[in-house]
C-alpha atoms as a PDB file:
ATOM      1  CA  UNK A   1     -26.474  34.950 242.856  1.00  0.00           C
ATOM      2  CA  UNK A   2     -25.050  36.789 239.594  1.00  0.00           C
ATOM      3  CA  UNK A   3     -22.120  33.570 237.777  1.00  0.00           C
ATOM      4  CA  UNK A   4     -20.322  35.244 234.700  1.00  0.00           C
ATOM      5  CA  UNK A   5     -20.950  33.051 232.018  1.00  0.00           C
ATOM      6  CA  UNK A   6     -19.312  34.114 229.123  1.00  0.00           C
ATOM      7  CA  UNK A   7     -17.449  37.616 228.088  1.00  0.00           C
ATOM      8  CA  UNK A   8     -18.251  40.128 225.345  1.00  0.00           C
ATOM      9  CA  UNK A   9     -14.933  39.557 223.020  1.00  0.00           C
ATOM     10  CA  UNK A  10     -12.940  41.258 220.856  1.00  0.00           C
ATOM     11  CA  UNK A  11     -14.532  40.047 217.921  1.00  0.00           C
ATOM     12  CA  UNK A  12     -18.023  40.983 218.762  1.00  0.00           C
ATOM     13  CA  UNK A  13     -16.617  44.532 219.823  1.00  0.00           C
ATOM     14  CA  UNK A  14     -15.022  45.156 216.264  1.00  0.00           C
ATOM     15  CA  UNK A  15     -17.890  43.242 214.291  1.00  0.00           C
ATOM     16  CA  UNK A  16     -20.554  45.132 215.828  1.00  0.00           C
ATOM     17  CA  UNK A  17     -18.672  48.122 216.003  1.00  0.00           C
ATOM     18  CA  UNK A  18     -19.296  48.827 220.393  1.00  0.00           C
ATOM     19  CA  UNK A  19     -17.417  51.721 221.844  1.00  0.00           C
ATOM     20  CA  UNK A  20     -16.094  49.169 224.629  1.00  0.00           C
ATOM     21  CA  UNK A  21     -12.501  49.541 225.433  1.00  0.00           C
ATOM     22  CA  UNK A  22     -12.234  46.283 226.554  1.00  0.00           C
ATOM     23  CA  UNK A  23     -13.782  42.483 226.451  1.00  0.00           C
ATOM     24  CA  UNK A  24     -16.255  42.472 229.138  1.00  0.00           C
ATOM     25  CA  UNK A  25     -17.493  39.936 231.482  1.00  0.00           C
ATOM     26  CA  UNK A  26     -21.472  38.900 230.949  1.00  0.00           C
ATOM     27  CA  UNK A  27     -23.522  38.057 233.549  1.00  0.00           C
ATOM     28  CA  UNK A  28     -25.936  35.848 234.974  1.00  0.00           C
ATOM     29  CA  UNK A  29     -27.830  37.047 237.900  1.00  0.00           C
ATOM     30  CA  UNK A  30     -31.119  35.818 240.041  1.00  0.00           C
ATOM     31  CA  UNK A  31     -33.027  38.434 238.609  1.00  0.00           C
ATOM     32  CA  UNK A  32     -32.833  38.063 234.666  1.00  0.00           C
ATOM     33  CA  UNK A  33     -33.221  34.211 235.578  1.00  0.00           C
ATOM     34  CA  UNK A  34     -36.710  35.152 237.309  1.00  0.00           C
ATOM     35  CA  UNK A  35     -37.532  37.808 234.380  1.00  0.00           C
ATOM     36  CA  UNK A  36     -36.563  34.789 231.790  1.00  0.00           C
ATOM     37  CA  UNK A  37     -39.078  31.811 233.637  1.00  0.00           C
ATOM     38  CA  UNK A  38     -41.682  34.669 233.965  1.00  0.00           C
ATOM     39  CA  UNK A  39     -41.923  35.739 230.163  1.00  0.00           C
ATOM     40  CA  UNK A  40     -40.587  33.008 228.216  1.00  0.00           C
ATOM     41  CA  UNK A  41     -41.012  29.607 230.438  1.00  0.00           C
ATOM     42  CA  UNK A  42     -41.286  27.311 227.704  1.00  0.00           C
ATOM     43  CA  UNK A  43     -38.156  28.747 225.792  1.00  0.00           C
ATOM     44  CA  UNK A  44     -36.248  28.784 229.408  1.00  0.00           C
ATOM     45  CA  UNK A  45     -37.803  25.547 230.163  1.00  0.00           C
ATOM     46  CA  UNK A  46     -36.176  24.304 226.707  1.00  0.00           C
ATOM     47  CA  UNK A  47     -32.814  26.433 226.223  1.00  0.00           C
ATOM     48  CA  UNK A  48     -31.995  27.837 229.458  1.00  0.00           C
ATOM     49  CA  UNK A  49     -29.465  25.352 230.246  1.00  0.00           C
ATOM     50  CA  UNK A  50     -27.585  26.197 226.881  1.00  0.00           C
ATOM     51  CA  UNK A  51     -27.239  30.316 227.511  1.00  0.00           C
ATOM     52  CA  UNK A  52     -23.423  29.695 228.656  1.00  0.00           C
ATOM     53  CA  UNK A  53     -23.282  27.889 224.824  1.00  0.00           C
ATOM     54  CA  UNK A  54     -25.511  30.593 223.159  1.00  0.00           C
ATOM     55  CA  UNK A  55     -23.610  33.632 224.240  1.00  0.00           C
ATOM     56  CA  UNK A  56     -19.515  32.238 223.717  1.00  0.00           C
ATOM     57  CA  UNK A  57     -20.700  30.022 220.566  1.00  0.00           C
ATOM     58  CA  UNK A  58     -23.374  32.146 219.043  1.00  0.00           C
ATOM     59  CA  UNK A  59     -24.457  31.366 214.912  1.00  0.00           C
ATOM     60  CA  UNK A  60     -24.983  35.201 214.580  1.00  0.00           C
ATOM     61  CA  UNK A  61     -25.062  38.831 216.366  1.00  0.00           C
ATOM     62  CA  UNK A  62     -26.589  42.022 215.953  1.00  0.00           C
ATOM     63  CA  UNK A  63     -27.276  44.912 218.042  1.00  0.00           C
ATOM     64  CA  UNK A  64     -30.704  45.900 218.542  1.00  0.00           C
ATOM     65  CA  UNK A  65     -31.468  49.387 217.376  1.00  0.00           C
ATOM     66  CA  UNK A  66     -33.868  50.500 220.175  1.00  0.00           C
ATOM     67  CA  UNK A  67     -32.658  48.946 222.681  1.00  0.00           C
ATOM     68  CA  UNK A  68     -28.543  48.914 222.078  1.00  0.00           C
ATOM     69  CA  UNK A  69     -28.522  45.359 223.761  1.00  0.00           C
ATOM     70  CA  UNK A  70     -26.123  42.244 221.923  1.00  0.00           C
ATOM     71  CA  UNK A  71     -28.581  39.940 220.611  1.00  0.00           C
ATOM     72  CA  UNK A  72     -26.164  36.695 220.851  1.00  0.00           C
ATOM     73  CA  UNK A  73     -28.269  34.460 218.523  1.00  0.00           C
ATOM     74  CA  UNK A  74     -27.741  30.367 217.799  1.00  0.00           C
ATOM     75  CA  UNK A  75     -30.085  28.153 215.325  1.00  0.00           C
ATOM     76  CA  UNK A  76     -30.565  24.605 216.481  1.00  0.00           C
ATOM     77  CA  UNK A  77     -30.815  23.166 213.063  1.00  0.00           C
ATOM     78  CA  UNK A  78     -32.543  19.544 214.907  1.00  0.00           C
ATOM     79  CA  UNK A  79     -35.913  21.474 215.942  1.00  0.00           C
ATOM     80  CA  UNK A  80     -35.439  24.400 212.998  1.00  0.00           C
ATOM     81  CA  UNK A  81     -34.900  27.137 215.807  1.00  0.00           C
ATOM     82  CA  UNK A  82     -33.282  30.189 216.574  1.00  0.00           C
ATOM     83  CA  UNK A  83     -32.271  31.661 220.217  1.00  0.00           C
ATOM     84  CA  UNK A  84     -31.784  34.642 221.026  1.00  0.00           C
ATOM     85  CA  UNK A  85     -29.835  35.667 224.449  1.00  0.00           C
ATOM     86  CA  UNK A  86     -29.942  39.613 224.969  1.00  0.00           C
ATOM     87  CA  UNK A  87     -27.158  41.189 226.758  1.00  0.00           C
ATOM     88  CA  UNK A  88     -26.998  44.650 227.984  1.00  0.00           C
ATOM     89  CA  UNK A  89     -25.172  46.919 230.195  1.00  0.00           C
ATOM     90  CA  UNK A  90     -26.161  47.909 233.593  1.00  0.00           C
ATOM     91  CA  UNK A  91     -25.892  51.759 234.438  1.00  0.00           C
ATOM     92  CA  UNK A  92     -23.131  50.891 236.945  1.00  0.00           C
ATOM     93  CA  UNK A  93     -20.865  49.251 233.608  1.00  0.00           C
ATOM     94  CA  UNK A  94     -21.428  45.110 233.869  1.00  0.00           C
ATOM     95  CA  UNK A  95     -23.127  43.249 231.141  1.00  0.00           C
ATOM     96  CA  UNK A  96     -26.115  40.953 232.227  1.00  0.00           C
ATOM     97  CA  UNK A  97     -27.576  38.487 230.047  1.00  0.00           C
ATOM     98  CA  UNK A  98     -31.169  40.173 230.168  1.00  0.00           C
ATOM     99  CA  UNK A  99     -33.669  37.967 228.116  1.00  0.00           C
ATOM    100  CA  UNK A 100     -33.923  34.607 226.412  1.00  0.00           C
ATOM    101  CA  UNK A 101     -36.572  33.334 223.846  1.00  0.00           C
ATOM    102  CA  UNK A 102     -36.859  31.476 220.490  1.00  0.00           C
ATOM    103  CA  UNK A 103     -37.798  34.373 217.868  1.00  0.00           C
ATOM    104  CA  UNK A 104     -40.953  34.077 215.348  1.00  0.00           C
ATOM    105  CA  UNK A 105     -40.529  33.937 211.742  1.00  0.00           C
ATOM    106  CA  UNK A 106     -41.136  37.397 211.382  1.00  0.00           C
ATOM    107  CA  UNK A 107     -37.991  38.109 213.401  1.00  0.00           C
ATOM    108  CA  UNK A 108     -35.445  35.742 211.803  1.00  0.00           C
ATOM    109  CA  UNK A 109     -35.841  38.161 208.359  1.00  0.00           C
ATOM    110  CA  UNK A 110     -33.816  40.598 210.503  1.00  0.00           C
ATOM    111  CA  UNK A 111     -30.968  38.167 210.801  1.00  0.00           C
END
């Protein structure tokens, strides 16, 4: 079952520069659930509840150069992490949240 749970704002659009004419919906479907338990359980297990949170109250975003996804990104300062929710559009134009994990130290440089 896909649940929109957050949109792609105004904001984002200008600050990351995306050729979008308008805020977009982002969605949550069955699928990018399943993909999420299967390669990061233990960051699902952890943070999955909190992807509504992540996405409409993110600490940072970038766009990923390779793969053109929003990397909606928030540090939980109690446990010294950070999050990382991708979101990327579909070929038929709707924006699913794709991937979540906590990123490795090596990763954060690129914040």
């Amino acid at each position: 079952m896909n649940k929109q749970i957050g949109v792609v704002n105004k904001k984002v659009i200008k600050l990351l520069n995306l050729n979008y004419e308008k805020e977009l919906p982002v969605i949550l479907g069955d699928t990018n659930v399943e993909h999420m338990k299967r390669e990061h359980l233990q960051d699902y297990n952890k943070y999955g509840k909190d992807i509504e949170d992540i996405i409409n109250n993110p600490t940072y975003v970038a766009k990923n150069p390779n793969q053109g996804s929003i990397e909606y990104i928030k540090e939980y300062k109690f446990d010294n992490d950070f999050v990382l929710v991708a979101v990327r559009i579909s070929n038929k134009g709707t924006m699913f949240a794709k991937t979540l994990f906590r990123m490795t130290e090596k990763r954060k440089i690129f914040i």
